[in-house]
Protein backbone atom coordinates (compact mmCIF):
# COMPACT_ATOMS: atom_id res chain seq x y z
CA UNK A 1 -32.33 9.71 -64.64
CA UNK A 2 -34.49 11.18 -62.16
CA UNK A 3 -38.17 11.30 -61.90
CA UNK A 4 -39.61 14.28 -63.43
CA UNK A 5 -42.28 14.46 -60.83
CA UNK A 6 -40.07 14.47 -58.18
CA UNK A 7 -37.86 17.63 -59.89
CA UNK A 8 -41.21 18.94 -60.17
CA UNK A 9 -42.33 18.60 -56.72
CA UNK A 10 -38.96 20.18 -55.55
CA UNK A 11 -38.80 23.28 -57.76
CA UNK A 12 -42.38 23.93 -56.69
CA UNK A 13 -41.26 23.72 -52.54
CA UNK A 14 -38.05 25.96 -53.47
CA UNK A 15 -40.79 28.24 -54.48
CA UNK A 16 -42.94 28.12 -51.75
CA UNK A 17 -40.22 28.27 -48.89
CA UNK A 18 -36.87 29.06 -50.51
CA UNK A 19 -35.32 25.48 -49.83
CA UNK A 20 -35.36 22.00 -50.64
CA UNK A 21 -37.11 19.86 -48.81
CA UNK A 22 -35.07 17.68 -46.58
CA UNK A 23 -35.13 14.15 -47.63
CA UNK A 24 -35.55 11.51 -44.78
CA UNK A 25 -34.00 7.86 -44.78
CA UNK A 26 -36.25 5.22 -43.93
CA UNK A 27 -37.46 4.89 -40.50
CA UNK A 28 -35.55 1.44 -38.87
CA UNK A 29 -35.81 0.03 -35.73
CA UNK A 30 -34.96 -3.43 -33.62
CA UNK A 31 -37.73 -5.82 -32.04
CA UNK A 32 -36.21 -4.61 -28.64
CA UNK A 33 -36.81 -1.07 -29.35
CA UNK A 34 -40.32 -1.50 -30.83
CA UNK A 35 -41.24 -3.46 -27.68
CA UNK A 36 -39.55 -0.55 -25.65
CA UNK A 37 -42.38 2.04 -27.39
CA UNK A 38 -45.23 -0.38 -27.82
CA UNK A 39 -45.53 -1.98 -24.48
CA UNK A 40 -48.23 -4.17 -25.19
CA UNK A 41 -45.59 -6.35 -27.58
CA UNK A 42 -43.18 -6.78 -24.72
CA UNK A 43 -42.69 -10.23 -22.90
CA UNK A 44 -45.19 -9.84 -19.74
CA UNK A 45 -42.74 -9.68 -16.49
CA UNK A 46 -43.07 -11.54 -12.97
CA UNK A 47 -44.35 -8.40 -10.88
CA UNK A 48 -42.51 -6.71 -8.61
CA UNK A 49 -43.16 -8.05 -5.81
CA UNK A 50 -40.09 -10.57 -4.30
CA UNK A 51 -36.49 -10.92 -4.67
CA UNK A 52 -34.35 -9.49 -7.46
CA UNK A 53 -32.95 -12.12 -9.22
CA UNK A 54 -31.03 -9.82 -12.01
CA UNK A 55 -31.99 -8.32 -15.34
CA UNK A 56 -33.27 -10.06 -18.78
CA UNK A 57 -30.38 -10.26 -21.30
CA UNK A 58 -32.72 -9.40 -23.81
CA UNK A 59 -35.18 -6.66 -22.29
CA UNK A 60 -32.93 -5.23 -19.64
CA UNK A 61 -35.77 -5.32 -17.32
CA UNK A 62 -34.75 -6.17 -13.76
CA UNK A 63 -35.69 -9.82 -12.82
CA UNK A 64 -38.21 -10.66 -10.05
CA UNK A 65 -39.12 -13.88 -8.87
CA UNK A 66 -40.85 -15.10 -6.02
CA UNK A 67 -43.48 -18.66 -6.19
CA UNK A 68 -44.97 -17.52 -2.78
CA UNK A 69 -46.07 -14.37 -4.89
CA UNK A 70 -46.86 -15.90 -8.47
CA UNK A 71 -48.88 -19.06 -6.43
CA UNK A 72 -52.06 -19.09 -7.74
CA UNK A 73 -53.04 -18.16 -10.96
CA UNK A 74 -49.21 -16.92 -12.15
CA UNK A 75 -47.78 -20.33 -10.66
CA UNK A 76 -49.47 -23.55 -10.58
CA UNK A 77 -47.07 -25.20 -8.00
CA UNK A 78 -44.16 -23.09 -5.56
CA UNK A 79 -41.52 -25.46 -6.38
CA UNK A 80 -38.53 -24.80 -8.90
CA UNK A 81 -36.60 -26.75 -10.47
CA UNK A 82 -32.31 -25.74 -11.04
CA UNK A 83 -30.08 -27.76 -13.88
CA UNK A 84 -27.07 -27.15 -15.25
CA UNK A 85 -23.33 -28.37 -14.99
CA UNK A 86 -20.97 -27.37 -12.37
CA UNK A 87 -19.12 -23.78 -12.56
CA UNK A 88 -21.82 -22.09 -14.30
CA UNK A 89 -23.58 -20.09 -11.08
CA UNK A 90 -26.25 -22.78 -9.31
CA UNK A 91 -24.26 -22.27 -6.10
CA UNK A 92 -24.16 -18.70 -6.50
CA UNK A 93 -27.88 -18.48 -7.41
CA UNK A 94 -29.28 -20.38 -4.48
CA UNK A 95 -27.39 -18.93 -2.04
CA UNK A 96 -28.18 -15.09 -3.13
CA UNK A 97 -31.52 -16.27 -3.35
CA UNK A 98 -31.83 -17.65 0.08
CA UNK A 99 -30.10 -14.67 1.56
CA UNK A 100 -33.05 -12.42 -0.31
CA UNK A 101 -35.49 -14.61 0.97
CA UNK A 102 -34.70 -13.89 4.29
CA UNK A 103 -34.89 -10.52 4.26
CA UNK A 104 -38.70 -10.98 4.70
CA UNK A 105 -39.62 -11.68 8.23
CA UNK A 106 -41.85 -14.90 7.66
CA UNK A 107 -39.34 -16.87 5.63
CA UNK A 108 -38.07 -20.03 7.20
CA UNK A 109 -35.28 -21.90 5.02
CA UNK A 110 -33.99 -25.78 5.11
CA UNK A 111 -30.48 -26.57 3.33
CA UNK A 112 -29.56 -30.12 2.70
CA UNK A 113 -25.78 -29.33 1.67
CA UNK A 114 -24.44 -32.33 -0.10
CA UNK A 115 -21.33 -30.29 -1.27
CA UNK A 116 -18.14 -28.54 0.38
CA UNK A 117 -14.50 -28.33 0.91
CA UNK A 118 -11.81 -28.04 4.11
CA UNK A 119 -14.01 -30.23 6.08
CA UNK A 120 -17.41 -28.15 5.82
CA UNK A 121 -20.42 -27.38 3.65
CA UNK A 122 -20.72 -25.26 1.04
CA UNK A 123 -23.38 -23.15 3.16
CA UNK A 124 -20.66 -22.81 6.63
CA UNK A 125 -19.73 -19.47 5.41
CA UNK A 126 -23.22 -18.02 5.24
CA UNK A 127 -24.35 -19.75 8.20
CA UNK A 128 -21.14 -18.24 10.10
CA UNK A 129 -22.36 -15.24 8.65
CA UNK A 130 -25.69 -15.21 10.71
CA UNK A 131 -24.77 -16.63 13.73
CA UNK A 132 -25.71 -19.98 12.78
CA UNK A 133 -24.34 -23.37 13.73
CA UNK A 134 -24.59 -26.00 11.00
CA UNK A 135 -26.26 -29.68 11.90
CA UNK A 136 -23.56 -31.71 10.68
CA UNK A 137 -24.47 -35.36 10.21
CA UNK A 138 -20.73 -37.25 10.41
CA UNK A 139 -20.46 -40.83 11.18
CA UNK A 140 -17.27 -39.96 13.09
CA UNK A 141 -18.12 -37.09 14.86
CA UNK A 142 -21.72 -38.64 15.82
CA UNK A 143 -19.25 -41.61 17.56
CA UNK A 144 -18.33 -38.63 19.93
CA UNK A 145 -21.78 -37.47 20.95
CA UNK A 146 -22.39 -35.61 17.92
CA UNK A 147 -26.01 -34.71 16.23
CA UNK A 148 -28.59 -37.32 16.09
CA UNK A 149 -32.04 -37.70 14.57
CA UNK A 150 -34.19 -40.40 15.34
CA UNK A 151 -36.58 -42.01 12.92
CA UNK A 152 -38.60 -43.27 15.37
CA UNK A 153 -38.73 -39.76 17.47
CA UNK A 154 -42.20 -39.33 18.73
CA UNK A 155 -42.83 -36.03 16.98
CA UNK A 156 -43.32 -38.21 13.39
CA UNK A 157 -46.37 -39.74 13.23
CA UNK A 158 -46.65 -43.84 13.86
CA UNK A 159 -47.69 -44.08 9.55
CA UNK A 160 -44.58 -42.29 8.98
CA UNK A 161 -42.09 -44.37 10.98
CA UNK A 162 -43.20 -47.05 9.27
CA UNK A 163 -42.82 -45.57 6.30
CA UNK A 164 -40.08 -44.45 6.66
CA UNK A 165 -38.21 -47.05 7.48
CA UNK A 166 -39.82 -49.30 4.57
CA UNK A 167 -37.84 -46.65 2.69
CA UNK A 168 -34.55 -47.18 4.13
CA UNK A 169 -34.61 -50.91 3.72
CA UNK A 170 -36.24 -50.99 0.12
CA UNK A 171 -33.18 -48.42 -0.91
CA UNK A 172 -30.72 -50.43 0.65
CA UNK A 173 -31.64 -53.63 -0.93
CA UNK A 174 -32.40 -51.89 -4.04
CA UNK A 175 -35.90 -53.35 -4.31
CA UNK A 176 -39.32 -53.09 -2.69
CA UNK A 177 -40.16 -55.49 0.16
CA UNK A 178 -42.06 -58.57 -0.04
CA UNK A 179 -44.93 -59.11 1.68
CA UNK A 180 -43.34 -61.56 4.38
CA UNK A 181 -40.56 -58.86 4.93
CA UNK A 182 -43.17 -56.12 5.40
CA UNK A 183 -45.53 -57.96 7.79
CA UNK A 184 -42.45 -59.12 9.78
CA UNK A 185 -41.32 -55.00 9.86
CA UNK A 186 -44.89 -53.90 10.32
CA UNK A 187 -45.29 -56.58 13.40
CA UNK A 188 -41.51 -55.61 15.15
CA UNK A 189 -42.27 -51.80 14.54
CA UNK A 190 -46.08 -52.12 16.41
CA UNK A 191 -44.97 -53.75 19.17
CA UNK A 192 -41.92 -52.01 19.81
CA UNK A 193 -44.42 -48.49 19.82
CA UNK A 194 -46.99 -50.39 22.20
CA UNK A 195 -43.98 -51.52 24.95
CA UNK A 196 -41.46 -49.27 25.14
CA UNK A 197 -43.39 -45.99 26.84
CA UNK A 198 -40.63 -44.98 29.14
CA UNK A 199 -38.40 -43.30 26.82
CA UNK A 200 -38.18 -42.89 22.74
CA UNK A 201 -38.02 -45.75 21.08
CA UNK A 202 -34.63 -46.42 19.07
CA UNK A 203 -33.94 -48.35 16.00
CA UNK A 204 -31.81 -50.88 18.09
CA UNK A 205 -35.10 -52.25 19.50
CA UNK A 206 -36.46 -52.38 16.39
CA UNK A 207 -33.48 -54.67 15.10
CA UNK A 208 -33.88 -57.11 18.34
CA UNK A 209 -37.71 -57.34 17.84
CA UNK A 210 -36.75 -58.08 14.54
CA UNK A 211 -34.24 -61.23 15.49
CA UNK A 212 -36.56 -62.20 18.31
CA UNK A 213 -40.21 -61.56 17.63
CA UNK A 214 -42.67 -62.61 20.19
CA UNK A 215 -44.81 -65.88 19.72
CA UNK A 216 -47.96 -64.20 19.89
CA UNK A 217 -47.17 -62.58 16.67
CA UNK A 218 -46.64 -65.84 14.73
CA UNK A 219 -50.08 -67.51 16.23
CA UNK A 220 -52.02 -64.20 14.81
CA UNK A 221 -50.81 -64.89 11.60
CA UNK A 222 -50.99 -68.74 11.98
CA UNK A 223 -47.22 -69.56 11.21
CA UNK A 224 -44.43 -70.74 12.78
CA UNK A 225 -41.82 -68.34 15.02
CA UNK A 226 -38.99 -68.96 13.22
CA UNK A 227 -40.77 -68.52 10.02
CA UNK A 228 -41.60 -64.93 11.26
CA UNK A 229 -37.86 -64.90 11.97
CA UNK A 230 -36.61 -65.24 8.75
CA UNK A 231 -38.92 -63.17 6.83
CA UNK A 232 -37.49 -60.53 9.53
CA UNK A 233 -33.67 -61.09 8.91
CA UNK A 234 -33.01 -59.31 5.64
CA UNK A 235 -34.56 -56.09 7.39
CA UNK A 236 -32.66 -56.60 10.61
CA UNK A 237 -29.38 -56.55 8.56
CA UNK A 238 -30.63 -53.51 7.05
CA UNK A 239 -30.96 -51.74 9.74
CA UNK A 240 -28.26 -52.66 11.71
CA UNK A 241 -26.23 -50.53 9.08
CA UNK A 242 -27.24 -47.88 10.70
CA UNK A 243 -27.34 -49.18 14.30
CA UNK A 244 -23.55 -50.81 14.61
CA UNK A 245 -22.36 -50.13 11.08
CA UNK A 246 -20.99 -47.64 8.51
CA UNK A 247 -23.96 -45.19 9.36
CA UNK A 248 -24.01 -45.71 13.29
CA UNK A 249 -24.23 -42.72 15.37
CA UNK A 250 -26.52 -40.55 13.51
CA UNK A 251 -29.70 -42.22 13.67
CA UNK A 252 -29.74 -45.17 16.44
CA UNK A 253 -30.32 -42.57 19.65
CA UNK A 254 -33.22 -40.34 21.03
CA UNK A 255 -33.14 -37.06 18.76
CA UNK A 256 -30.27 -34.72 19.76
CA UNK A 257 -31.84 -32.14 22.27
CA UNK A 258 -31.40 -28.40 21.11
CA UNK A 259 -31.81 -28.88 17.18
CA UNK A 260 -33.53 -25.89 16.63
CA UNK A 261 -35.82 -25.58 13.61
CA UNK A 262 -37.55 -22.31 14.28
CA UNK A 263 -34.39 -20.33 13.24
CA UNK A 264 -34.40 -18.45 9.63
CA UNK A 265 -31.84 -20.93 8.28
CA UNK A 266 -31.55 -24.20 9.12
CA UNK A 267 -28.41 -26.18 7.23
CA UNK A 268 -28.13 -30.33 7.54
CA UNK A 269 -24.63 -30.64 6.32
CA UNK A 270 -24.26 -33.92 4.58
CA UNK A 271 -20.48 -33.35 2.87
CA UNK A 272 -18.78 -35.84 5.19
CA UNK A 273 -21.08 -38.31 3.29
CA UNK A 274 -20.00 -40.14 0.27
CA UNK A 275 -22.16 -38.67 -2.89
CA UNK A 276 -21.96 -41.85 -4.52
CA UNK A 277 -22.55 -44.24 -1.59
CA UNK A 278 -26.20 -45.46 -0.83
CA UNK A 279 -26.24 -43.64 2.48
CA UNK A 280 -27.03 -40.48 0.78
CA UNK A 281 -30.58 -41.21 0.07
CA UNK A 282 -31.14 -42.78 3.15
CA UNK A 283 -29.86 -39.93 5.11
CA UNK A 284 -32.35 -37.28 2.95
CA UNK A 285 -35.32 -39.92 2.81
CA UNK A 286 -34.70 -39.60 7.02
CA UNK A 287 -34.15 -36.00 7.33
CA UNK A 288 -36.70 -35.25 4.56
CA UNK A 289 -39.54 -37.36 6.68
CA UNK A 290 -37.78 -35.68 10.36
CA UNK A 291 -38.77 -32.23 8.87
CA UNK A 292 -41.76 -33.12 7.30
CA UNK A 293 -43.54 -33.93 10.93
CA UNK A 294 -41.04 -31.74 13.10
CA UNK A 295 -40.45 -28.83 10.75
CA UNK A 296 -43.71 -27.94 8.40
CA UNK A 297 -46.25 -26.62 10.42
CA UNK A 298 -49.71 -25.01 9.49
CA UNK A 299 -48.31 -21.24 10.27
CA UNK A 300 -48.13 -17.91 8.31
CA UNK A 301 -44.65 -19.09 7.49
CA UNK A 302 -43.36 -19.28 4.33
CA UNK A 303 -40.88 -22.21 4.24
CA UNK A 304 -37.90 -22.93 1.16
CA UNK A 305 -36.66 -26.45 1.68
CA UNK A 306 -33.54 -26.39 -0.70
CA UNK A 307 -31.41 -30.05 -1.47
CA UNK A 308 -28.52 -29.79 -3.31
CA UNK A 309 -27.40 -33.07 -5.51
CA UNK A 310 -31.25 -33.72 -5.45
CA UNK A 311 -30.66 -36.86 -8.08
CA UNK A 312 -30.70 -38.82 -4.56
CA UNK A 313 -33.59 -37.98 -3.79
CA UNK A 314 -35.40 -37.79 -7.33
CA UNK A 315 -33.53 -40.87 -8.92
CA UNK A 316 -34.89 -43.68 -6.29
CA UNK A 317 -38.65 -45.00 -6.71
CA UNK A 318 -38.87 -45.43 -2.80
CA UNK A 319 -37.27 -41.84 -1.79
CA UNK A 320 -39.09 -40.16 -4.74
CA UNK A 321 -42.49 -41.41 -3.25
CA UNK A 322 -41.90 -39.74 0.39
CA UNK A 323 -41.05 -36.59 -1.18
CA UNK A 324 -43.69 -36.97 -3.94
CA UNK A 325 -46.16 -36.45 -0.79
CA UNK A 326 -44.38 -33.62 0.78
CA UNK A 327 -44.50 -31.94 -2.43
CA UNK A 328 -48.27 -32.24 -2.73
CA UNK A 329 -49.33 -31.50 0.54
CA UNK A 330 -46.57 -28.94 0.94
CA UNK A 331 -48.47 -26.34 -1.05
CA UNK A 332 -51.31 -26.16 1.15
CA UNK A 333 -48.56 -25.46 4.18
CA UNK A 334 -45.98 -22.91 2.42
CA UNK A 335 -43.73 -25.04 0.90
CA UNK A 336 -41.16 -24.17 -2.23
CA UNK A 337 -39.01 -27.13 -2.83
CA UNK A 338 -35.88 -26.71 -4.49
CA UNK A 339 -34.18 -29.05 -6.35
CA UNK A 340 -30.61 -29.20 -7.59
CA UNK A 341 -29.70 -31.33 -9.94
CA UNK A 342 -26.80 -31.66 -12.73
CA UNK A 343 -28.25 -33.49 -15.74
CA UNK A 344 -31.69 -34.14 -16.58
CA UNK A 345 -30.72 -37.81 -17.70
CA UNK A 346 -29.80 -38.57 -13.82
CA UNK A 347 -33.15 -38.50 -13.04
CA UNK A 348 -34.90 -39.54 -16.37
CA UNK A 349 -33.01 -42.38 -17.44
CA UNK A 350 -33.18 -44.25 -14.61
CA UNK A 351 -35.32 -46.72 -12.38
CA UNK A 352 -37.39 -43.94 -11.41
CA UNK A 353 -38.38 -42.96 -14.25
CA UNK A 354 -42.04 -42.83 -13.24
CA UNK A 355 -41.38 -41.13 -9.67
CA UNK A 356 -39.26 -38.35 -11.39
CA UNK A 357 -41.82 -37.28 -14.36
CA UNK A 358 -44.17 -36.89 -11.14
CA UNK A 359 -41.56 -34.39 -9.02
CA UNK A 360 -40.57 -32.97 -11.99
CA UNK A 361 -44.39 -31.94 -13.18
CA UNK A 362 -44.75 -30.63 -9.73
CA UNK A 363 -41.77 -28.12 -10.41
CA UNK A 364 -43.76 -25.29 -12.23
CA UNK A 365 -40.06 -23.10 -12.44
CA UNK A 366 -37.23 -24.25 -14.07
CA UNK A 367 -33.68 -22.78 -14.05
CA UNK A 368 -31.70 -24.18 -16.56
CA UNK A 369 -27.52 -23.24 -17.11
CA UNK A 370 -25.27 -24.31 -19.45
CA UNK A 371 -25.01 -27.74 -20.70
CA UNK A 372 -23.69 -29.74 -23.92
CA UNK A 373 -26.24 -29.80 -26.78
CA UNK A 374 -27.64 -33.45 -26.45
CA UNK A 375 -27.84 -32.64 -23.16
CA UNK A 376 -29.63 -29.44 -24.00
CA UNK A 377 -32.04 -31.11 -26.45
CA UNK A 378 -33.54 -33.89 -24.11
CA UNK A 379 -33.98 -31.45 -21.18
CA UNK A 380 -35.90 -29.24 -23.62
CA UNK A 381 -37.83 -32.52 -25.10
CA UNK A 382 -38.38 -33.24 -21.25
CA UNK A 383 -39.50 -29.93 -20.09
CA UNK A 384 -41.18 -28.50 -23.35
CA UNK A 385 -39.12 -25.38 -23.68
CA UNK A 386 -38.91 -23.49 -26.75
CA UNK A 387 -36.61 -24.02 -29.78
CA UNK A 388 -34.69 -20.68 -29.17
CA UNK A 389 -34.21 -21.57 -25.83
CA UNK A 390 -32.62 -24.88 -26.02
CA UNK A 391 -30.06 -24.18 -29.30
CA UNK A 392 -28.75 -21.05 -26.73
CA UNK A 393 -28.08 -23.32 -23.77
CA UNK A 394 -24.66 -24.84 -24.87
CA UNK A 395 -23.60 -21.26 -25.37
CA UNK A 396 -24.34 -19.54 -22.27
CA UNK A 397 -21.72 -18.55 -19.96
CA UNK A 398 -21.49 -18.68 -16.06
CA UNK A 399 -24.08 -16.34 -14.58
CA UNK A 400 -26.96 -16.48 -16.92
CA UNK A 401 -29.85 -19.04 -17.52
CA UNK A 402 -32.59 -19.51 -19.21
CA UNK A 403 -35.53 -19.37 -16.78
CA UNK A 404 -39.34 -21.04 -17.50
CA UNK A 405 -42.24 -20.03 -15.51
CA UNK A 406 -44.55 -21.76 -16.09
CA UNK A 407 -44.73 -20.85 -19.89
CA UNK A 408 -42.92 -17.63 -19.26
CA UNK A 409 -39.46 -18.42 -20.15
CA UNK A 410 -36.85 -15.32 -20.47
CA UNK A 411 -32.93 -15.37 -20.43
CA UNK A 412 -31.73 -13.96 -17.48
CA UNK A 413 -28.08 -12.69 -16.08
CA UNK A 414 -27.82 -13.25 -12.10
CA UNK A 415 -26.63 -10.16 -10.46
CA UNK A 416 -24.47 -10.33 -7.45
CA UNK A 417 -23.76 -7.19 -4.91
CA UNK A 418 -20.41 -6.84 -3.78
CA UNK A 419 -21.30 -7.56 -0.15
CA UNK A 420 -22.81 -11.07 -1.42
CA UNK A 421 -20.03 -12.33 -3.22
CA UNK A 422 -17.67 -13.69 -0.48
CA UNK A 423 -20.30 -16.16 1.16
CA UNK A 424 -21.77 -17.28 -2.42
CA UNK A 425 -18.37 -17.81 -3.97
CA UNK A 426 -16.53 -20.83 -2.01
CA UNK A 427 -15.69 -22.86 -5.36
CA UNK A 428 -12.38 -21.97 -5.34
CA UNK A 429 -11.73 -22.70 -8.99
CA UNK A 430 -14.29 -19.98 -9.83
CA UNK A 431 -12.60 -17.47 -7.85
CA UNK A 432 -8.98 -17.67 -8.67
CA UNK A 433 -9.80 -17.86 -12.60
CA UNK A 434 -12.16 -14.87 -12.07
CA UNK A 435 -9.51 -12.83 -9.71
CA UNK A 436 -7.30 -13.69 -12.54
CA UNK A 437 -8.96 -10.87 -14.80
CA UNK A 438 -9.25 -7.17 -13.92
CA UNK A 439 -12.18 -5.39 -12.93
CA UNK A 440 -12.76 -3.57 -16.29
CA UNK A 441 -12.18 -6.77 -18.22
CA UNK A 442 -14.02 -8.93 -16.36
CA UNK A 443 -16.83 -6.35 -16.62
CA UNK A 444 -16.09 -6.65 -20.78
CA UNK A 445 -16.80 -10.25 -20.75
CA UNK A 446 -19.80 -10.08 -19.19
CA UNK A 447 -21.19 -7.81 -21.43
CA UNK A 448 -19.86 -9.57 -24.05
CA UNK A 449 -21.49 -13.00 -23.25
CA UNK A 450 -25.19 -10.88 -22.16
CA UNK A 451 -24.82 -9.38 -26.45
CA UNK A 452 -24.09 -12.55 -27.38
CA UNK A 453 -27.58 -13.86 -25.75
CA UNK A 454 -29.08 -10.77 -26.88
CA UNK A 455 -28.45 -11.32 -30.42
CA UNK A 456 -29.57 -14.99 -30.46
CA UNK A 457 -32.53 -14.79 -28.68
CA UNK A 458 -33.28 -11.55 -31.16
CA UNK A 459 -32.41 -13.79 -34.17
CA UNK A 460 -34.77 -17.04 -33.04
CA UNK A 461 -36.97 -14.79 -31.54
CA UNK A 462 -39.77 -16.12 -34.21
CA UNK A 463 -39.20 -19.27 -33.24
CA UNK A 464 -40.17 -18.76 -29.73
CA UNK A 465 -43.47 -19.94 -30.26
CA UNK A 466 -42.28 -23.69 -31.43
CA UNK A 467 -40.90 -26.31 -28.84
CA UNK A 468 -38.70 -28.88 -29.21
CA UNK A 469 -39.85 -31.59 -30.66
């Protein structure tokens, strides 16, 4: 039965204006829309000042991101931070990124390419693409005059030789080196700097100071030559690896003449290097400490240093530490650092525990793509991302990642132009399955999987507040 007031109420407005009042529904809306009218509710955004990156799932707002911009009081350190298992866009995202990059006049970029197929790097394409001629670091092809770098080139400071090679022996051996080892290193390394004047010093003389130090550095030290001897020989046969073993040819000569480091991209192509051999972080501990003194200079440049399978570099206490200071003291020159990694537990789990909490603090932006849901859970107890955000990982699909800014964390589908995707797709699994769908339906899954995100970021979206715990 209906309320007499409201029969009332209409017989008196029929009166009035000879018709019935129209009745309205209620007045409904979604948070999306309410954030669309009442701006001050909506996620704050990046700026617009850098490279497009693509649009939120959620929002539809274009994506910008650039740490040279945000530095400061957006960004707390340039560096960033990219996870997530193969086939889900990493490749695709760095490379579209670097190509953006350059499009600004002072951008320098470094590529360690760990990766490829057909005998090159994943990055030949684009560097074909600007006229640019990869440095390819091959054993083989280094027999046959092929690129060198020296660790003991003149252009790295006499602290960072030594250094530096303390790095490549305490990786090799898989420990740090006592303190007989060390003085017998630091003695060889000293004396072969003081002598040799007449051209650079190599790490061949380095070995034979090594296997025949001079008396006058046993007196100094009150002990006997052949005791200075043997505290040398576990180093010597260290570093003979690289001198007249597996490694030889890439690092026991005078720095290849016409390396040239002031183009816009430089690429070190490491794929004709075993990924799981122990020459991989030896090779990006070298050309990581090579660049640091030959490469980073205090310019107006604005410099990306990118390394792909980064768990090399992260993952081992003595390689972390190198980087750990070209990380720190990188800021104050114009250094992002970009690190590619897999899974979170290759670098957490391991003996470097301590060194990798340290690079990974340093990394203010992190880019994370799909990954199984344990996996998903202890990156977001590692990184301190929000609830929401780590129960939608497993569920993402190739293209779109959940980004954190320093705080600022959004979902976010990577847009590629047509003129792009040739160089940034060389996987050739992810091409033939995706040339395998039409146009129109490959379009419909994408907007299929963005809806999906959509709706369960809009259905957590009160949890965004609450982290993992």
């Amino acid at each position: 039965m209906r309320d007499p007031l409201s029969v009332l109420t209409e017989a008196f407005t029929a009166f009035l204006f000879g018709k019935v009042e129209t009745t309205r529904s209620p007045v409904r809306t979604s948070t999306g829309q309410a954030q669309a009218v009442y701006l001050p509710t909506a996620a704050p955004g990046l700026g617009d000042s850098g490279v497009i990156i693509g649009r939120e799932v959620y929002s539809g707002k274009g994506y910008i991101y650039d740490p040279f911009q945000l530095y400061g009081q957006q960004l707390p350190a340039p560096h960033w931070l990219v996870l997530g298992e193969s086939g889900n866009g990493k490749s695709a995202l760095e490379k579209t990124y670097v190509l953006r990059q350059l499009r600004f006049r002072d951008r320098q970029v470094v590529v360690l390419d760990a990766q490829g197929e057909d005998g090159v790097g994943e990055w030949n394409l684009i560097a074909q693409e600007l006229g640019i001629t990869p440095i390819r670091l091959d054993p083989t092809a280094a027999l046959d005059h092929g690129i060198r770098l020296n660790p003991l080139d003149p252009a790295i400071t006499t602290t960072g030789q030594l250094a530096l090679l303390r790095t490549i022996i305490e990786v090799a051996l898989g420990h740090g080196l006592d303190e007989r080892s060390g003085f017998a290193l630091k003695v060889a390394h000293a004396y072969v700097n003081e002598t040799i004047v007449e051209r650079q010093p190599v790490l061949m003389d380095i070995v034979e100071q090594l296997r025949h130090p001079e008396p006058e550095s046993a007196e100094a030290m009150n002990v006997a030559i052949d005791d200075v001897r043997a505290w040398g020989l576990d180093v010597a046969l260290v570093l003979d690896r690289l001198v007249d073993g597996d490694l030889r040819g890439m690092f026991d000569g005078p720095t290849t003449v016409g390396v040239d480091l002031d183009a816009p991209l430089t690429v070190f192509d490491l794929s004709h290097i075993d990924r799981n051999s122990i020459a991989m972080p030896i090779l990006m501990a070298i050309v990581g400490v090579w660049l640091e003194h030959t490469w980073i200079r205090p310019d107006r440049k604005k410099r990306i240093f990118l390394v792909e399978e980064a768990w090399h570099i992260i993952n081992s206490p003595f390689v972390a530490q190198l980087f750990q200071r070209l990380l720190k003291f990188g800021r104050r020159l114009g250094l992002s650092f970009v690190a590619v990694v897999h899974h979170l537990s290759d670098v957490v789990d391991g003996a470097a525990a301590k060194e990798a909490a340290a690079i990974l603090k340093m990394a203010s932006t992190r880019t994370i793509y799909a990954q199984k849901a344990d996996e998903a859970r202890a990156t977001g107890r590692v990184l301190g991302l929000p609830r929401w955000a780590v129960e939608i990982i497993p569920s993402l699909t190739p293209g779109i990642a959940v980004w954190d800014v320093n705080g600022n964390v959004q979902v976010v589908k990577h847009l590629i132009t047509e003129s792009e995707r040739p160089l940034v797709f060389t996987d050739r699994a992810m091409t033939e399955s995706s040339a395998d769908l039409p146009d129109d339906a490959l379009r419909a899954a994408e907007l299929e999987a963005e809806e999906r995100a959509a709706a369960f970021v809009e259905q957590h979206l009160g949890d965004s507040e609450s982290t993992v715990a």
